[in-house]
N, C-alpha and C. Protein backbone atom coordinates (compact mmCIF):
# COMPACT_ATOMS: atom_id res chain seq x y z
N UNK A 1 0.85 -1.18 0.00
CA UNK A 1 0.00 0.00 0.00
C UNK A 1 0.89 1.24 0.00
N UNK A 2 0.71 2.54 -0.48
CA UNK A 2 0.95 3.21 -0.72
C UNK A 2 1.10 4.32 0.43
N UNK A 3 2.19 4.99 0.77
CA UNK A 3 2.23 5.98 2.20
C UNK A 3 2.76 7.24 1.58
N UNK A 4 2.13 8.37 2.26
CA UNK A 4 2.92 9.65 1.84
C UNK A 4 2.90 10.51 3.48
N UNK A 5 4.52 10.97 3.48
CA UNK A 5 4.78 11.51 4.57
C UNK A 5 3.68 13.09 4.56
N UNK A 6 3.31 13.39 5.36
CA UNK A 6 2.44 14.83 5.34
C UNK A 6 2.99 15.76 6.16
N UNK A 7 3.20 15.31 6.99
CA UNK A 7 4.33 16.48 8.38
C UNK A 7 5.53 15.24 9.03
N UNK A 8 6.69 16.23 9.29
CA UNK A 8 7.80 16.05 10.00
C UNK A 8 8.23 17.01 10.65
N UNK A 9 8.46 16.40 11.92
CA UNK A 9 9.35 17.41 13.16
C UNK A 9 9.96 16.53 13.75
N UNK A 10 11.36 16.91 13.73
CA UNK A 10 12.45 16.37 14.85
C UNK A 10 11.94 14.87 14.40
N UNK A 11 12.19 13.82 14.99
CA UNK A 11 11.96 12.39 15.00
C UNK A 11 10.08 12.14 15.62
N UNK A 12 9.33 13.05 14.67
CA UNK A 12 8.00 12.33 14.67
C UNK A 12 8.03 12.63 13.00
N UNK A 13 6.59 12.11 12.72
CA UNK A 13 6.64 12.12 11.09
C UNK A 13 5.05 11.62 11.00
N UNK A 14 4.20 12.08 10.36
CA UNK A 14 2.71 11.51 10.21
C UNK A 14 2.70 11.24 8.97
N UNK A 15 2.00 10.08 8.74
CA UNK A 15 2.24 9.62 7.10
C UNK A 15 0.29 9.60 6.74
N UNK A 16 0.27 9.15 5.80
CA UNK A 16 -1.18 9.15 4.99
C UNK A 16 -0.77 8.00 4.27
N UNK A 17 -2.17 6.62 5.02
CA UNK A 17 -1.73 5.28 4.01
C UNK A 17 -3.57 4.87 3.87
N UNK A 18 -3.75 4.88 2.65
CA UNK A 18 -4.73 4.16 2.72
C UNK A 18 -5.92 5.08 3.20
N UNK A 19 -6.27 6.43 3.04
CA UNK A 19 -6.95 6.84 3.96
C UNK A 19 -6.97 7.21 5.01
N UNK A 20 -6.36 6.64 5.93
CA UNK A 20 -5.98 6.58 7.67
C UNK A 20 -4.84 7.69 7.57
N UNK A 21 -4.79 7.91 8.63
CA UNK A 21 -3.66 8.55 9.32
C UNK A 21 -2.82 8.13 10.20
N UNK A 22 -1.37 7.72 10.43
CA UNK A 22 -0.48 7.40 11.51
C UNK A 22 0.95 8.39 12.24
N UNK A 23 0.69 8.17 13.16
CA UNK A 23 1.62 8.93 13.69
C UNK A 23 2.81 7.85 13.82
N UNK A 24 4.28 8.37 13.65
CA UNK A 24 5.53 7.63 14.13
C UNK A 24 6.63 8.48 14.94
N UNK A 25 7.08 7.81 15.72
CA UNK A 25 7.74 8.68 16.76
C UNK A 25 8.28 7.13 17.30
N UNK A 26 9.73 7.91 18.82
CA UNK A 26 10.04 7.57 19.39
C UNK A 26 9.60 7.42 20.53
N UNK A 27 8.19 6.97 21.00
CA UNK A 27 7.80 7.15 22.43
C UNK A 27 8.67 6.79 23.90
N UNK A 28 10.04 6.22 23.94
CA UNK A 28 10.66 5.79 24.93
C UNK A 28 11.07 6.71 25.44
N UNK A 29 11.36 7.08 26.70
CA UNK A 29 12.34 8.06 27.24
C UNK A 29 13.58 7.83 27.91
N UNK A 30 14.01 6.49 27.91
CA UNK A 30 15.29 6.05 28.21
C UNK A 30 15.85 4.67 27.09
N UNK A 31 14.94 4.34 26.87
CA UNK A 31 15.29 3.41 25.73
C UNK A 31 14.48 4.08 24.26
N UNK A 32 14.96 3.07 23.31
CA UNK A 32 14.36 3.43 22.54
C UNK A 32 13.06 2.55 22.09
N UNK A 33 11.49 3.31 21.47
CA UNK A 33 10.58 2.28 22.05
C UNK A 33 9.58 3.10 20.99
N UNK A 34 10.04 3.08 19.12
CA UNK A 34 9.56 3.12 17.88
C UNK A 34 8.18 2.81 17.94
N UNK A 35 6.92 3.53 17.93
CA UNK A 35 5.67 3.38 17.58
C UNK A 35 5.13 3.99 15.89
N UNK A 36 4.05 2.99 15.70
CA UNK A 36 3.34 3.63 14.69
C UNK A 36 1.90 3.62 15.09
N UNK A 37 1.17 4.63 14.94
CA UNK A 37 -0.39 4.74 15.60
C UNK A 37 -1.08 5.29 15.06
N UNK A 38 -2.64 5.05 14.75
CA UNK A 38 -3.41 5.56 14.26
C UNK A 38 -3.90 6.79 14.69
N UNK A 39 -4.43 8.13 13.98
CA UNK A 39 -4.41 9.18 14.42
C UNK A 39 -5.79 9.44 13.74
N UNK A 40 -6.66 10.55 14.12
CA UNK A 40 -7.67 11.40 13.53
C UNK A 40 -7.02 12.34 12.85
N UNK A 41 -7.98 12.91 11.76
CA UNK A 41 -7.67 14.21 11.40
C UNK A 41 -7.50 15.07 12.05
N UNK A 42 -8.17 15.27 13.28
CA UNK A 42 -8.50 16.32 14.40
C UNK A 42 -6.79 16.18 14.90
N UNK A 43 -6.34 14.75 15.56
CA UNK A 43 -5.10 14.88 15.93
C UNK A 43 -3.41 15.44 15.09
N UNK A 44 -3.69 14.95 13.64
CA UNK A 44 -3.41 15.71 12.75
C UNK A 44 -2.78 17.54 12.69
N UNK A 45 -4.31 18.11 13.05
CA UNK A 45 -4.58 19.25 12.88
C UNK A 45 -3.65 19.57 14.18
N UNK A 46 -3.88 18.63 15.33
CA UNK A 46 -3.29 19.67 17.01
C UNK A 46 -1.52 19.13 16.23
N UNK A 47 -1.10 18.14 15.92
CA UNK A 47 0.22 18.16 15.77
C UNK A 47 0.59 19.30 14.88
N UNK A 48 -0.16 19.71 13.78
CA UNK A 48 0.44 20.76 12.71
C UNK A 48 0.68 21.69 13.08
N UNK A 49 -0.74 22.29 14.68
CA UNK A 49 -0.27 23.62 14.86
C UNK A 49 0.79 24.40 15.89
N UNK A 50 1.27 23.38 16.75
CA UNK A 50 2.54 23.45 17.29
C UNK A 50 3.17 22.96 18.56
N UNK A 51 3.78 23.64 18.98
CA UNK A 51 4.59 22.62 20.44
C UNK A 51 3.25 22.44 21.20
N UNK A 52 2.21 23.34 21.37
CA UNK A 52 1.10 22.69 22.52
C UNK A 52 0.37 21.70 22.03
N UNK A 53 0.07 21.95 20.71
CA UNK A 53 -1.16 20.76 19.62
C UNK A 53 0.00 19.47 20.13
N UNK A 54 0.98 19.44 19.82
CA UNK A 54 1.72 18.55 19.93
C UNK A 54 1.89 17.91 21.04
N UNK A 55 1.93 17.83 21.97
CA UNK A 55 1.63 18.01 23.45
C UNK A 55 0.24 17.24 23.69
N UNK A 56 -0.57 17.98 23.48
CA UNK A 56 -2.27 17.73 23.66
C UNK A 56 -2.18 16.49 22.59
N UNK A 57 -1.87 16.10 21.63
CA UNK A 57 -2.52 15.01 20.70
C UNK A 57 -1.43 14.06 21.40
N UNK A 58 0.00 13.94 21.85
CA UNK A 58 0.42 12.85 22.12
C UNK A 58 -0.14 12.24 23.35
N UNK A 59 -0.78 13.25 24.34
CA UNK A 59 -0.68 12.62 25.67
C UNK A 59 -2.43 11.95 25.46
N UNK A 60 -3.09 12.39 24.60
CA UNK A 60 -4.32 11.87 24.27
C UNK A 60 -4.29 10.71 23.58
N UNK A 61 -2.90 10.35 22.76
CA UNK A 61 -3.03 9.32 22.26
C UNK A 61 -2.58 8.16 22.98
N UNK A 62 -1.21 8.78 24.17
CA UNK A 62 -0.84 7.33 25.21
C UNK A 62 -2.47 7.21 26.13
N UNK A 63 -2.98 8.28 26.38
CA UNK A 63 -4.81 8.02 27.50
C UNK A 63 -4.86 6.88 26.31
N UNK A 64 -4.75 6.77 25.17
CA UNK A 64 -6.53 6.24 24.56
C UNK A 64 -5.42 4.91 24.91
N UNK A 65 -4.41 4.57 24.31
CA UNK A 65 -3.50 3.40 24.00
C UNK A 65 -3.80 2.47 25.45
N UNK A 66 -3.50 3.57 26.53
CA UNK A 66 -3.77 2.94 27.79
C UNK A 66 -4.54 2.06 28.60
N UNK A 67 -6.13 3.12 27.77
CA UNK A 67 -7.39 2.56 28.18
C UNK A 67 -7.43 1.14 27.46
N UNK A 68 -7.10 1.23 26.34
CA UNK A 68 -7.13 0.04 24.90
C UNK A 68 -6.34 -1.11 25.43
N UNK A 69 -5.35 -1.32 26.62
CA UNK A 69 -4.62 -2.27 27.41
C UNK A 69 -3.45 -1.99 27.03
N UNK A 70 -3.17 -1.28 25.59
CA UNK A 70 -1.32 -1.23 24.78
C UNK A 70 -1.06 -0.37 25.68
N UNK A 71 0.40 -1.01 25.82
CA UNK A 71 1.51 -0.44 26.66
C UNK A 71 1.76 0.81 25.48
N UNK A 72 1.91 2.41 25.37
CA UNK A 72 2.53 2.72 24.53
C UNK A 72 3.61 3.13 24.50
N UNK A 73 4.50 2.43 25.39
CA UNK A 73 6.09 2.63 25.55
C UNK A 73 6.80 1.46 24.90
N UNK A 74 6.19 0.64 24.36
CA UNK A 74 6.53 -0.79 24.15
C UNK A 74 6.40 -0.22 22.31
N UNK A 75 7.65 -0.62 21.64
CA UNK A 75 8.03 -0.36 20.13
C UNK A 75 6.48 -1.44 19.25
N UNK A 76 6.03 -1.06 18.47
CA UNK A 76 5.65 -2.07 17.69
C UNK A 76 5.35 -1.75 16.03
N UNK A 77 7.12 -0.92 15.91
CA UNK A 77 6.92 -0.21 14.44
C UNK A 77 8.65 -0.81 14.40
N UNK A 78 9.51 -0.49 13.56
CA UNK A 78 10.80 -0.59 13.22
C UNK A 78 10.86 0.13 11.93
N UNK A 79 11.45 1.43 12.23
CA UNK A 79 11.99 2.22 11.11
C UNK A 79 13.19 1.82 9.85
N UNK A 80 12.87 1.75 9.03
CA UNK A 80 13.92 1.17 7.92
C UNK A 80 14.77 2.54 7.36
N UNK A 81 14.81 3.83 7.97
CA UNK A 81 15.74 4.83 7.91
C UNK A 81 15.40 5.82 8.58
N UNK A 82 15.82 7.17 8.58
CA UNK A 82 15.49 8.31 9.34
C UNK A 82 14.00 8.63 9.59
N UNK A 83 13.18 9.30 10.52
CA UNK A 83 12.04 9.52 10.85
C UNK A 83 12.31 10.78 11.07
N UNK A 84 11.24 11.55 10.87
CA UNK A 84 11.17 13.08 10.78
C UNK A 84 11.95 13.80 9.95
N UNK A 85 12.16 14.72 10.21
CA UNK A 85 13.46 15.58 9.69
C UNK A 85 14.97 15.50 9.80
């Protein structure tokens, strides 16, 4: 299937596959711990518009991951080269 990157900052990167939206990032803070996750448009929109959107859509996305039982510190993506910028 077909992916196109839409935004990059620092080591996050949101791609467009299929319709959907995913976010990729490094969620670990002492190790390293590579996610890929499904996103809304709405979340989209808070990452585009800056350090707070950014902020507000990640910590909404570890709540939802949480409630859902996924650990979201736990990798379940593997990057095949640079992420973000």
């Amino acid at each position: 299937m077909n992916e196109e990157k839409i935004y990059a900052f620092n080591a996050l990167e949101i791609i467009r596959r299929g319709g959907q939206y995913y976010l990729r990032c490094n969620a670990g803070t002492h190790n390293e711990a590579w996610r890929e996750d499904e996103i809304s448009e709405q979340e989209v929109a808070k990452i585009k518009s800056g350090s707070a959107g950014r902020y507000e859509a990640m910590i909404g996305l570890q709540k939802r991951l949480i409630s859902s039982g996924i650990d979201p510190y736990i990798s379940n993506w593997t990057p095949s080269g640079p992420v973000g910028e």
